[in-house]
C-alpha atoms as a PDB file:
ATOM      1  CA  UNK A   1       0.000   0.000   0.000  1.00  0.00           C
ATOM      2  CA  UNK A   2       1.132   3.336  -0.824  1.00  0.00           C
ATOM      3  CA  UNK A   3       1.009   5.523   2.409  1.00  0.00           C
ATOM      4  CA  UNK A   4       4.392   7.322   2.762  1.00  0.00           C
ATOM      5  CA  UNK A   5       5.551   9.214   0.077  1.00  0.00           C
ATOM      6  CA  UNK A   6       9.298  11.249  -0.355  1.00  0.00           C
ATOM      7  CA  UNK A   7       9.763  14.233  -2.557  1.00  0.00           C
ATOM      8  CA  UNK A   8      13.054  15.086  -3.308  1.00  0.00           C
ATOM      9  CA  UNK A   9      13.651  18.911  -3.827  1.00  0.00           C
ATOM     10  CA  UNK A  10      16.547  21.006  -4.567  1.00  0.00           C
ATOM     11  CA  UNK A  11      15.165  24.447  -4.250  1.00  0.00           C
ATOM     12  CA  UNK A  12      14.052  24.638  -8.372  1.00  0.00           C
ATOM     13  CA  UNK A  13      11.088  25.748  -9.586  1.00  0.00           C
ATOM     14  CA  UNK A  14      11.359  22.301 -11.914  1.00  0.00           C
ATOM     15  CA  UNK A  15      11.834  19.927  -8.857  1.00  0.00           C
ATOM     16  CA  UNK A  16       9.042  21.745  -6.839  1.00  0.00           C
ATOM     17  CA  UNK A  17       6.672  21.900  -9.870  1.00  0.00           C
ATOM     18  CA  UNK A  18       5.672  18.289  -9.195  1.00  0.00           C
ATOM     19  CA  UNK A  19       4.080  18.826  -5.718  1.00  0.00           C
ATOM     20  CA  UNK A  20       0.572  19.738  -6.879  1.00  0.00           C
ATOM     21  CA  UNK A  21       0.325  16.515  -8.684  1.00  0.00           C
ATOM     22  CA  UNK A  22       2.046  14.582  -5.541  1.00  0.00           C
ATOM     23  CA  UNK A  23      -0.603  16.415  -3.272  1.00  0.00           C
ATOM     24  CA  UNK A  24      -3.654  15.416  -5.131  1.00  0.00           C
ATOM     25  CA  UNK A  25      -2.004  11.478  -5.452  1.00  0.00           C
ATOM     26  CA  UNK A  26      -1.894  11.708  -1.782  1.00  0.00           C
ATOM     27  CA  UNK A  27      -4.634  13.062  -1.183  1.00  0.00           C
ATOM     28  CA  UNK A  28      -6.377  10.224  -3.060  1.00  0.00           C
ATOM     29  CA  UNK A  29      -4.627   7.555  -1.752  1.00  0.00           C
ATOM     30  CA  UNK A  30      -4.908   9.008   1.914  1.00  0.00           C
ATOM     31  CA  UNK A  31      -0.684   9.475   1.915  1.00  0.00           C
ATOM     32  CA  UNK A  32       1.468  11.469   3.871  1.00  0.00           C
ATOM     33  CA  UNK A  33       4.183  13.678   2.065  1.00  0.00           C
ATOM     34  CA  UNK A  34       7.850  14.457   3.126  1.00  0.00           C
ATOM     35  CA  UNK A  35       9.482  17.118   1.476  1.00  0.00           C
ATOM     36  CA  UNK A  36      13.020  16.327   1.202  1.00  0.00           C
ATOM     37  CA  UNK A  37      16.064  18.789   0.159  1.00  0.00           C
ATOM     38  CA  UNK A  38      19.584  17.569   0.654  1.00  0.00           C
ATOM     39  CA  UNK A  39      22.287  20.328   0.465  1.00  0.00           C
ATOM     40  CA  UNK A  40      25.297  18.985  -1.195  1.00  0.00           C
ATOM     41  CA  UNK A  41      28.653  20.207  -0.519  1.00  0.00           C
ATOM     42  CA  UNK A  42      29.850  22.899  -2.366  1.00  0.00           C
ATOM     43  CA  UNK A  43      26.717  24.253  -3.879  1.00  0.00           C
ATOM     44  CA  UNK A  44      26.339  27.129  -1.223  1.00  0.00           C
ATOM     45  CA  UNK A  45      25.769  30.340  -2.022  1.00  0.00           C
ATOM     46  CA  UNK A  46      29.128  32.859  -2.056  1.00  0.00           C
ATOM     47  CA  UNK A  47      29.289  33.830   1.486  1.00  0.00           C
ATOM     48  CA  UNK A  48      26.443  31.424   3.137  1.00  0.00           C
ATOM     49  CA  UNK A  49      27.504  29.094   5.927  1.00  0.00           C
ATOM     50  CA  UNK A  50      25.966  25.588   5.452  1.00  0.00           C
ATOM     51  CA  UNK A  51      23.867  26.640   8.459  1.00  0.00           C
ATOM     52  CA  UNK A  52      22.099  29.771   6.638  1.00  0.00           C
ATOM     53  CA  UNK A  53      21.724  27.517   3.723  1.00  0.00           C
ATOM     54  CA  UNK A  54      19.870  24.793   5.638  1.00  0.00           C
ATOM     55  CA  UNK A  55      17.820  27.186   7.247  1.00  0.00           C
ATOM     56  CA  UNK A  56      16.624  28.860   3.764  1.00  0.00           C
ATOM     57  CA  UNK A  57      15.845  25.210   2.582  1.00  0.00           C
ATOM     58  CA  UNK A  58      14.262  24.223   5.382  1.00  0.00           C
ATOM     59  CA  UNK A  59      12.007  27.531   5.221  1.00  0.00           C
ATOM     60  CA  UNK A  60      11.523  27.417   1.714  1.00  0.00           C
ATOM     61  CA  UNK A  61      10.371  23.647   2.340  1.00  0.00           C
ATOM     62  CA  UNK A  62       7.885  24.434   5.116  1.00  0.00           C
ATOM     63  CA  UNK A  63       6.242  27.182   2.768  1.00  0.00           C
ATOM     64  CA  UNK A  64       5.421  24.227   0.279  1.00  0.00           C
ATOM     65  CA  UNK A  65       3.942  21.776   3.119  1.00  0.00           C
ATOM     66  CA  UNK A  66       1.782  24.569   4.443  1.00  0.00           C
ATOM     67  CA  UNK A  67       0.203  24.457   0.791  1.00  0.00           C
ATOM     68  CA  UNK A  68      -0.239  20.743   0.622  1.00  0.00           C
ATOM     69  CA  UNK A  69      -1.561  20.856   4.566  1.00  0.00           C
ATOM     70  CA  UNK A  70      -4.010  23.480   2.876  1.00  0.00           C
ATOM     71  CA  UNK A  71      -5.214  20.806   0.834  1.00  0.00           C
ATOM     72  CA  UNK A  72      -5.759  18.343   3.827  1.00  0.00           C
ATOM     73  CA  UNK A  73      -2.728  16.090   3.581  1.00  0.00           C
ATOM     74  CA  UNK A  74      -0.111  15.119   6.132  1.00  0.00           C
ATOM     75  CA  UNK A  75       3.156  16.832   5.308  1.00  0.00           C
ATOM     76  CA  UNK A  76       6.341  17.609   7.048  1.00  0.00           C
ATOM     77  CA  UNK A  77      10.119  18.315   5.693  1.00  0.00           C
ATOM     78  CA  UNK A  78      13.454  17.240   6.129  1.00  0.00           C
ATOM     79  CA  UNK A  79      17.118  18.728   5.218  1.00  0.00           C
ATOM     80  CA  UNK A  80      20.392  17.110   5.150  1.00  0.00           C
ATOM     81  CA  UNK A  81      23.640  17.589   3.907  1.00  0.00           C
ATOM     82  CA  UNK A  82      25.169  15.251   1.670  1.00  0.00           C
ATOM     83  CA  UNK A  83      25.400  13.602  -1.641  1.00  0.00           C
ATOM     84  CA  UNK A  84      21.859  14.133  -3.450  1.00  0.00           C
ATOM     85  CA  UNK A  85      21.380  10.604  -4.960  1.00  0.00           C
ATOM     86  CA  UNK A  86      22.219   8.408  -2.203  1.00  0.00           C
ATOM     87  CA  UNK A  87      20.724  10.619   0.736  1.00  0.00           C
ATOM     88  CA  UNK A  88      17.325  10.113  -0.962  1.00  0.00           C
ATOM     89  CA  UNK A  89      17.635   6.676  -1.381  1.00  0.00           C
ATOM     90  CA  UNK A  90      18.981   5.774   1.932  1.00  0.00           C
ATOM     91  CA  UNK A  91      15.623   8.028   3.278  1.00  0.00           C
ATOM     92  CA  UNK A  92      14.122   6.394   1.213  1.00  0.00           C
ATOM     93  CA  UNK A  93      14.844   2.925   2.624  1.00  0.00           C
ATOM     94  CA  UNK A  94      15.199   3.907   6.244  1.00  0.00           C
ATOM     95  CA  UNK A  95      12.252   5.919   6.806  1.00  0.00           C
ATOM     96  CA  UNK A  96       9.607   3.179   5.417  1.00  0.00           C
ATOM     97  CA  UNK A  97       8.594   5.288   2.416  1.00  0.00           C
ATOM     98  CA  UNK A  98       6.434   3.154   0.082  1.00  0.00           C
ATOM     99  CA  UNK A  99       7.086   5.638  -3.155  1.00  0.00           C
ATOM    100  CA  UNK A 100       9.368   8.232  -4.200  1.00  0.00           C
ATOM    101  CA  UNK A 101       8.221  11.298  -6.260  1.00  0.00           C
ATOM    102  CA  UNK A 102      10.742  13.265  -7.945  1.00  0.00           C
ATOM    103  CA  UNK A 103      10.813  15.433 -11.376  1.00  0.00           C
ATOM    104  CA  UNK A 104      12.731  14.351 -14.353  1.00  0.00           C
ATOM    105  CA  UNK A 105      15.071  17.429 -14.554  1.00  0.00           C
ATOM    106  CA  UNK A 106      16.409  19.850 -11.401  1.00  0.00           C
ATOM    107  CA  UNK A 107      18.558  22.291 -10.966  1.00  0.00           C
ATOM    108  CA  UNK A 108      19.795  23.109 -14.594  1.00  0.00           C
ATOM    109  CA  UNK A 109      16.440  22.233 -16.574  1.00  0.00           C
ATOM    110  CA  UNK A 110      18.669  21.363 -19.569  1.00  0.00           C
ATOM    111  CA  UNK A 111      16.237  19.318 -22.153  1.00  0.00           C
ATOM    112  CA  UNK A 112      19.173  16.445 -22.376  1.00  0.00           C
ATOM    113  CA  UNK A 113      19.077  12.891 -24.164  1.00  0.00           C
ATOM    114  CA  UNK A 114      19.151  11.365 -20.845  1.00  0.00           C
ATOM    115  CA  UNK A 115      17.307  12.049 -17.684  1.00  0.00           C
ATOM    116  CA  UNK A 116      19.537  14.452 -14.937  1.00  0.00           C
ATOM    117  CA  UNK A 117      21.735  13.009 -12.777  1.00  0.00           C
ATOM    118  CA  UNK A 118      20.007  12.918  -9.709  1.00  0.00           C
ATOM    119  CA  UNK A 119      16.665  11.422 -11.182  1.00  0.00           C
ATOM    120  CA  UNK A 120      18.737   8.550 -13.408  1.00  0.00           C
ATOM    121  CA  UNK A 121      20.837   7.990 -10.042  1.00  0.00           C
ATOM    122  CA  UNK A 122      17.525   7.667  -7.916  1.00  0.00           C
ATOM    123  CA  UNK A 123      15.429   5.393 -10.652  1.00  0.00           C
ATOM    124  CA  UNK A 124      18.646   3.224 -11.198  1.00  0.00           C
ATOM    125  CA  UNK A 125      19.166   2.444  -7.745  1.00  0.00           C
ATOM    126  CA  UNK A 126      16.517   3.091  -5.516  1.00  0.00           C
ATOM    127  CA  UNK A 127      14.883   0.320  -3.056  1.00  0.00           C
ATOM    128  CA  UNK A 128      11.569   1.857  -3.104  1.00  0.00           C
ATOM    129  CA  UNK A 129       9.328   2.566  -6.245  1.00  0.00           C
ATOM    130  CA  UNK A 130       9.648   5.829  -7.558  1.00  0.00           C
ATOM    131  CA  UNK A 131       7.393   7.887  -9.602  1.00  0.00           C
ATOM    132  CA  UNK A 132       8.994   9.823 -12.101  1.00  0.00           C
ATOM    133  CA  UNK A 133       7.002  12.881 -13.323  1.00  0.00           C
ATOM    134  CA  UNK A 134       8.738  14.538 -16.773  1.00  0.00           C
ATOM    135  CA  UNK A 135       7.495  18.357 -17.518  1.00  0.00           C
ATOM    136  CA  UNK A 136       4.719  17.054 -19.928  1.00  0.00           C
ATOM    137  CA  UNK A 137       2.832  14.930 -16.827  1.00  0.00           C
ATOM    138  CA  UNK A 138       2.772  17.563 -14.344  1.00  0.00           C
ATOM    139  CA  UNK A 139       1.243  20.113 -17.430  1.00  0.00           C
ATOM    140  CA  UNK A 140      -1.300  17.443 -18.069  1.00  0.00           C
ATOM    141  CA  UNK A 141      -2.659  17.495 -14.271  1.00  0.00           C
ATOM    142  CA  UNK A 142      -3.215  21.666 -14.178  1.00  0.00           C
ATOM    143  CA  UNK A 143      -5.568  20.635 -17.114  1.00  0.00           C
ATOM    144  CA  UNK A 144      -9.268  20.595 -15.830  1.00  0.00           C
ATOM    145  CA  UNK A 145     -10.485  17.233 -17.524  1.00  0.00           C
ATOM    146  CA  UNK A 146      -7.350  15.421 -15.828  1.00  0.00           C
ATOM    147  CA  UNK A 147      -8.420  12.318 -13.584  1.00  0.00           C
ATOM    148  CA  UNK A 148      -5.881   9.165 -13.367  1.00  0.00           C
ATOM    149  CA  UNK A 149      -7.983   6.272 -14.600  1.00  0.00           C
ATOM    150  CA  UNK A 150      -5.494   3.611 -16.175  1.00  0.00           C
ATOM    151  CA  UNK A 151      -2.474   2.361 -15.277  1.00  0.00           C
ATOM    152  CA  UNK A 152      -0.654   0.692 -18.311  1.00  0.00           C
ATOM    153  CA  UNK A 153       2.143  -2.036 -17.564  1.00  0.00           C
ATOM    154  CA  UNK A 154       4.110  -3.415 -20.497  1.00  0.00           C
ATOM    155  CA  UNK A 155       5.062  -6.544 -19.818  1.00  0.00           C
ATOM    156  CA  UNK A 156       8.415  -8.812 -22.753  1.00  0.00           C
ATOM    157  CA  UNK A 157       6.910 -12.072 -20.931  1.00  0.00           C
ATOM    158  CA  UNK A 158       9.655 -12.236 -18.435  1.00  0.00           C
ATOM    159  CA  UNK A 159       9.975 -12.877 -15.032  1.00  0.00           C
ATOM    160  CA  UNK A 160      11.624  -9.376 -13.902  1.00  0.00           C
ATOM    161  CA  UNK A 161       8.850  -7.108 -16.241  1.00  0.00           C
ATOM    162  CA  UNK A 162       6.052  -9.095 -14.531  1.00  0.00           C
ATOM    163  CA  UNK A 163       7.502  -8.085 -11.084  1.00  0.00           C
ATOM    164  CA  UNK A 164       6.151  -4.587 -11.657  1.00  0.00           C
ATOM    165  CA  UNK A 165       2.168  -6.212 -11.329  1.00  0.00           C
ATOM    166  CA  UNK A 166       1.900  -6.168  -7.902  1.00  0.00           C
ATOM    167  CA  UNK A 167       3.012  -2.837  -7.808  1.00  0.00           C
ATOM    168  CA  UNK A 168       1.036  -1.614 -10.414  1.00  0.00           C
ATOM    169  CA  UNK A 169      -2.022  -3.790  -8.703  1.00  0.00           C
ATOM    170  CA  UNK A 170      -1.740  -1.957  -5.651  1.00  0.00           C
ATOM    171  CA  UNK A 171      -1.931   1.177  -7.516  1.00  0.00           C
ATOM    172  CA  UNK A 172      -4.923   0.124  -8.950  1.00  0.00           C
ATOM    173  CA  UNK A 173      -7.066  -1.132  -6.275  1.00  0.00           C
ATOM    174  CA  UNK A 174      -6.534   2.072  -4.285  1.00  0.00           C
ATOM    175  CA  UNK A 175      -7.407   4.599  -7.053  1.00  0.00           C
ATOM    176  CA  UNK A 176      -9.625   2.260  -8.507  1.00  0.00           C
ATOM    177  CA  UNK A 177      -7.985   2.374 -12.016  1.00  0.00           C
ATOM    178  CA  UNK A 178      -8.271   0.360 -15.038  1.00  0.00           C
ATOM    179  CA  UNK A 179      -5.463  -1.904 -15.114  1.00  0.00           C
ATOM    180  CA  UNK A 180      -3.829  -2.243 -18.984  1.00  0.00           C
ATOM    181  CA  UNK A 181      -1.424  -4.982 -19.900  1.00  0.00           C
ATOM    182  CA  UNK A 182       0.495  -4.244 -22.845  1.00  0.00           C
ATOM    183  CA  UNK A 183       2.969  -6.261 -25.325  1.00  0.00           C
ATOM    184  CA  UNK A 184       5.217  -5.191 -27.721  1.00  0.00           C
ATOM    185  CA  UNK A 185       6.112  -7.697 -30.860  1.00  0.00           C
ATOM    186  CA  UNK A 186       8.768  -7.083 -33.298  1.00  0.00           C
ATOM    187  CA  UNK A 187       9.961  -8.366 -36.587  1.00  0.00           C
ATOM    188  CA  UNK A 188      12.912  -6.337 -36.819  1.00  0.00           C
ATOM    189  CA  UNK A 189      15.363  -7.235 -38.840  1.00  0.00           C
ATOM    190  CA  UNK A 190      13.710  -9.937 -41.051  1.00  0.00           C
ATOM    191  CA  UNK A 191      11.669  -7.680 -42.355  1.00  0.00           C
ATOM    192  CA  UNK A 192      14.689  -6.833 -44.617  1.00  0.00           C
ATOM    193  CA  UNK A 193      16.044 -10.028 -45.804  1.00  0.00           C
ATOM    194  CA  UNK A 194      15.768 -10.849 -49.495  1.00  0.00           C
ATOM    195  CA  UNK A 195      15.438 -14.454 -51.128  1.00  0.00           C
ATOM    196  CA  UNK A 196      16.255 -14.224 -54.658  1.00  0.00           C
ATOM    197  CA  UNK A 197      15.940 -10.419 -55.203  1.00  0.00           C
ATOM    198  CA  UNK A 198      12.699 -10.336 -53.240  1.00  0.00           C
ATOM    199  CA  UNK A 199      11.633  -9.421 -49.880  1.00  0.00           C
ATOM    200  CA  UNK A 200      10.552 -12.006 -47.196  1.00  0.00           C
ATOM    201  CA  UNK A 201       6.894 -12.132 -46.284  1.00  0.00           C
ATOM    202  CA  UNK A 202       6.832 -11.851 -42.044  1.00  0.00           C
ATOM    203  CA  UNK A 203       3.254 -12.191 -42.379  1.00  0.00           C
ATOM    204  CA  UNK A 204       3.008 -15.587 -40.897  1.00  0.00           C
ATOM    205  CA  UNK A 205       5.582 -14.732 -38.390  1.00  0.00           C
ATOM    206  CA  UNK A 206       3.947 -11.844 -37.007  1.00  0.00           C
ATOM    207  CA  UNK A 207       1.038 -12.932 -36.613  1.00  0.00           C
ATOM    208  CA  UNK A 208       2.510 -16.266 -34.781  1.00  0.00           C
ATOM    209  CA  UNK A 209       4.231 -13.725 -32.261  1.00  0.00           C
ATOM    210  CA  UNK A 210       1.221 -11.725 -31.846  1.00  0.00           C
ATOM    211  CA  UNK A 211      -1.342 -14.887 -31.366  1.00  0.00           C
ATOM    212  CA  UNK A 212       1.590 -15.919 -28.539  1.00  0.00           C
ATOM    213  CA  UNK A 213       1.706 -12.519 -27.142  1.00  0.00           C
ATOM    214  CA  UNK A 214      -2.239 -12.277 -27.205  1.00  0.00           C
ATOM    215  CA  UNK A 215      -2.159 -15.513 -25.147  1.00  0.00           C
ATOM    216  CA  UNK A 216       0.205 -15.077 -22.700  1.00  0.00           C
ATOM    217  CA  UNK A 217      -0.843 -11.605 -22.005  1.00  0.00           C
ATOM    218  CA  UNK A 218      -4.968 -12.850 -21.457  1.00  0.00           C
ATOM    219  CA  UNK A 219      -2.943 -15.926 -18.777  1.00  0.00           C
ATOM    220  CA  UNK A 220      -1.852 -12.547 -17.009  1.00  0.00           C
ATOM    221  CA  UNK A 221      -4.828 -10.892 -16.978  1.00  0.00           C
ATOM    222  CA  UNK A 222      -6.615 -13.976 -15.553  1.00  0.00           C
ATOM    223  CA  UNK A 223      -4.658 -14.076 -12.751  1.00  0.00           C
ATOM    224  CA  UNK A 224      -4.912 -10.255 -11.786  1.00  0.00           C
ATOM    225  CA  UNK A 225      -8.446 -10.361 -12.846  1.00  0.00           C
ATOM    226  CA  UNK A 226      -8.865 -12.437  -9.428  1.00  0.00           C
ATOM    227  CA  UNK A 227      -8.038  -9.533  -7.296  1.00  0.00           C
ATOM    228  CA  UNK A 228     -11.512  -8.253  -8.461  1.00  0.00           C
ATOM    229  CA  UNK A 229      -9.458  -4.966 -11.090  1.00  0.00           C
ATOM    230  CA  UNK A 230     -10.398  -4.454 -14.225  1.00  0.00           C
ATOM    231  CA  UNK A 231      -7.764  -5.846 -17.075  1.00  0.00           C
ATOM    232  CA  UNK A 232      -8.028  -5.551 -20.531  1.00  0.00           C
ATOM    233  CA  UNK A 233      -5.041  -6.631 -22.775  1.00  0.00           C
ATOM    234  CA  UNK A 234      -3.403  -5.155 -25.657  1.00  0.00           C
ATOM    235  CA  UNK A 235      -0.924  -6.671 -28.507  1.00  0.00           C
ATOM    236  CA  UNK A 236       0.771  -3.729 -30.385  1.00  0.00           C
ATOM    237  CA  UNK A 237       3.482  -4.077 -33.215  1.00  0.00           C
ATOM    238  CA  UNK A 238       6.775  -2.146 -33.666  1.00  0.00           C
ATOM    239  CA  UNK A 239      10.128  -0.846 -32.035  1.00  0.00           C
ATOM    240  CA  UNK A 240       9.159  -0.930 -27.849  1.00  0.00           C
ATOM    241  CA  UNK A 241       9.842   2.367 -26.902  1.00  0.00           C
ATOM    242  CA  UNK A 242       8.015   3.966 -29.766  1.00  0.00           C
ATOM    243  CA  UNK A 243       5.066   1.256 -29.388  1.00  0.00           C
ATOM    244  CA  UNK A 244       4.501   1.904 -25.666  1.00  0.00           C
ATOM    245  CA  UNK A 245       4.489   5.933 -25.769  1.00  0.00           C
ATOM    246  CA  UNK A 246       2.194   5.962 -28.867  1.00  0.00           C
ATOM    247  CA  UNK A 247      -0.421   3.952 -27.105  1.00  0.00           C
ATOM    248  CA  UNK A 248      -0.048   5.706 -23.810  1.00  0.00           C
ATOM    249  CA  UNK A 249      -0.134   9.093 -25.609  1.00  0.00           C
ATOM    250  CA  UNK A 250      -3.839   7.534 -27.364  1.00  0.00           C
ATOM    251  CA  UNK A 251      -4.446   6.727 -23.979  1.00  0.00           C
ATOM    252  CA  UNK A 252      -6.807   9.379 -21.748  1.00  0.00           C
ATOM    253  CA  UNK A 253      -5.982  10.091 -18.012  1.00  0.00           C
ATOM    254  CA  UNK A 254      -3.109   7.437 -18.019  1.00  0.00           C
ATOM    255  CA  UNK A 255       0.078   6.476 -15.915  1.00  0.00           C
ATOM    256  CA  UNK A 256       2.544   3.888 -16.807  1.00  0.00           C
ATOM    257  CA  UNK A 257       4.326   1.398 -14.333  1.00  0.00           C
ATOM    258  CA  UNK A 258       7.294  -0.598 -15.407  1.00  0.00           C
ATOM    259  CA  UNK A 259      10.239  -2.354 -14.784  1.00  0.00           C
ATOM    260  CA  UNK A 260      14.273  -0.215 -15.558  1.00  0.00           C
ATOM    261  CA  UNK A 261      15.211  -3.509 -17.172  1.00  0.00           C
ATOM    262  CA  UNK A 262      13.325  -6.157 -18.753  1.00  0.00           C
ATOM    263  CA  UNK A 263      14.285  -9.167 -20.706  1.00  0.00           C
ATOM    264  CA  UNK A 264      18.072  -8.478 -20.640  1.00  0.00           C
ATOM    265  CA  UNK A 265      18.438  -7.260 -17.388  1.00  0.00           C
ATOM    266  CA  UNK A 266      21.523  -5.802 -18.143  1.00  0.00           C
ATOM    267  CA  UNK A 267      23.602  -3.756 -15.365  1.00  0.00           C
ATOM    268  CA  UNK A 268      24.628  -0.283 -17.139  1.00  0.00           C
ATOM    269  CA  UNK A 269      25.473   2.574 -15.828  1.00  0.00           C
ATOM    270  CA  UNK A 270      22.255   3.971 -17.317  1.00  0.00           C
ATOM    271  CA  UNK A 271      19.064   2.843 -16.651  1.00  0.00           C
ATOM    272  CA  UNK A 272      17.268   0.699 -19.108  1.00  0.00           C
ATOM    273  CA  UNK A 273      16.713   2.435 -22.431  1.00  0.00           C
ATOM    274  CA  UNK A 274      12.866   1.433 -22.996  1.00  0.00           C
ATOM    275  CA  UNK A 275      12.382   3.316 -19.574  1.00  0.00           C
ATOM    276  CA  UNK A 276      14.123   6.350 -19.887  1.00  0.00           C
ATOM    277  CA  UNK A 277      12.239   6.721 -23.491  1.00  0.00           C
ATOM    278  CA  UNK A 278       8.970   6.410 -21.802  1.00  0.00           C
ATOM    279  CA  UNK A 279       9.792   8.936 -18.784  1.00  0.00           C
ATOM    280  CA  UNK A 280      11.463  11.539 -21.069  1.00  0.00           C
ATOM    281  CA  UNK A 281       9.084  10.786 -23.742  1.00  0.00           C
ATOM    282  CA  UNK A 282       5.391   9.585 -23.068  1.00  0.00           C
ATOM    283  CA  UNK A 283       4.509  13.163 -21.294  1.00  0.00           C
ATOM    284  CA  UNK A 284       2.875  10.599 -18.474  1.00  0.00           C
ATOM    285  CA  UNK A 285       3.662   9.900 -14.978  1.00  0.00           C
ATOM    286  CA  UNK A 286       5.901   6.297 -15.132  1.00  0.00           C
ATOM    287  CA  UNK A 287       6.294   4.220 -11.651  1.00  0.00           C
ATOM    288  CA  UNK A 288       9.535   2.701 -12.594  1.00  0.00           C
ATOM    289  CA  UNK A 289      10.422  -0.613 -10.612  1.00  0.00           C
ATOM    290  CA  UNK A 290      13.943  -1.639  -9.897  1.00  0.00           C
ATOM    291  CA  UNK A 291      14.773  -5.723 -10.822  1.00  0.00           C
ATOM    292  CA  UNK A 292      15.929  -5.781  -7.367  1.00  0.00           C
ATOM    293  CA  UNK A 293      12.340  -4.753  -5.945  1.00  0.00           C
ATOM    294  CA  UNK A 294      10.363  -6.680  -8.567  1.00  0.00           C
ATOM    295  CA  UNK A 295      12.191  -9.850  -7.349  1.00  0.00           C
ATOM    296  CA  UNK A 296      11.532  -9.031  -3.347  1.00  0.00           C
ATOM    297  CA  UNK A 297       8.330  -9.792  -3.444  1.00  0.00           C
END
């Protein structure tokens, strides 16, 4: 169950700009909120002891839980010193949180290939389910029709993707949202083999891989279907990244949840590429799982 909730800030408009969409999740979901800024080493203002920065934080933080207390949920704040990246995740750990909530881009608000440092850092390693929240999904909750109804969860048919469903089950059963399994097949390269001076015809072989992928994703669904949610299954064709963000863009009032590394499993130093696509690029909220959470459960 999702009850605590940590917000990373770092005294940007960009980090802070996620808090009315973190207020109204708690709110539904009958969370608390802890606003937490870490002050790392050397980024003091000229002249500012560590103790006058601390104390601006810490004010500037309190001004931001008096708005969410406004709204009727729990909040308090926290400041540290230390490295960024693994202050928040060692809070996050320690202090019980059941989700982090932080914003795809922070102090710089460079538009850069990857996600910043801190928010790769945090999704890569983090022991606790985060919620990352690009620009795009925080713009789509000020909009007056907004109301989270789905929650999509691709799923390659492997062990560490399907960890993400109790997550993502969770999710649903408190906000009572449609829960959409989604798989992604793929040709790729046959597509452009010849056989004497002619192309091959995949037809038979795609629609093989999608009959497969239609039947292991409806063996999913019955299983989740048993925790009384609402499923409904989905077969879509083409490169993963690209597949997944066009149906989530068609896709009204819509959140994603998913796994940093699926079939592969890969370590890198970056987090999985299909998941940093669909957080940079699907203008959704994305609850990203760690393999090392989706096999603790």
């Amino acid at each position: 169950m999702y009850k605590k909730i940590l917000v990373p800030l770092d005294g940007s408009e960009v980090a802070a700009s996620v808090l009315p969409y973190v207020g109204n999740l708690a709110g539904r979901l009958g969370a608390s909120v802890t606003l937490f800024t870490v002050v790392a080493p050397g980024r003091r203002a000229a002249l500012a002891s560590d103790t006058e920065v601390r104390a601006e934080a810490e004010a500037q933080s309190r001004r931001q839980a008096q708005h969410l207390t406004a709204t009727g949920v729990t909040a308090d704040v926290m400041v540290v010193t230390g490295q960024p990246v693994e202050q928040i995740i060692s809070r996050g750990q320690s202090g019980g949180f059941d989700l982090i909530a932080i914003g795809t881009r922070g102090h710089s608000g460079i538009r850069r290939g990857l996600l910043g440092s801190v928010t790769d850092g945090v999704v890569r390693s983090s022991t606790v389910p985060v919620l990352a929240l690009s620009p795009k999904a925080v713009e789509a909750n000020a909009q007056l029709n907004f109301g989270l109804a789905t929650i999509t969860v691709p799923l390659d048919g492997s062990a560490v993707a399907e960890g993400v469903l109790s997550y993502a089950e969770d999710l649903a059963q408190q906000l009572a949202l449609e829960l959409r399994l989604l798989r992604v097949v793929s040709v790729g390269t046959m597509a452009y083999y010849a056989v004497e001076g002619g192309p091959v015809d995949t037809t038979p072989v795609e629609q093989e891989l999608e009959d497969d992928a239609a039947q292991y994703l409806n063996g999913v669904a019955e299983t989740v279907g048993q925790h009384g949610l609402s499923v409904t299954c989905t077969v879509e064709r083409g490169s993963p990244a690209l597949a997944i963000i066009d149906h989530v863009r068609n896709t009204q009032n819509n959140m994603v949840a998913i796994c940093s590394h699926g079939r592969s499993g890969l370590g890198r130093l970056l987090i999985g590429s299909v998941a940093d696509s669909i957080i940079r690029s699907s203008g959704v909220p994305v609850l990203v799982i760690t393999p090392q959470i989706a096999t603790s459960r």
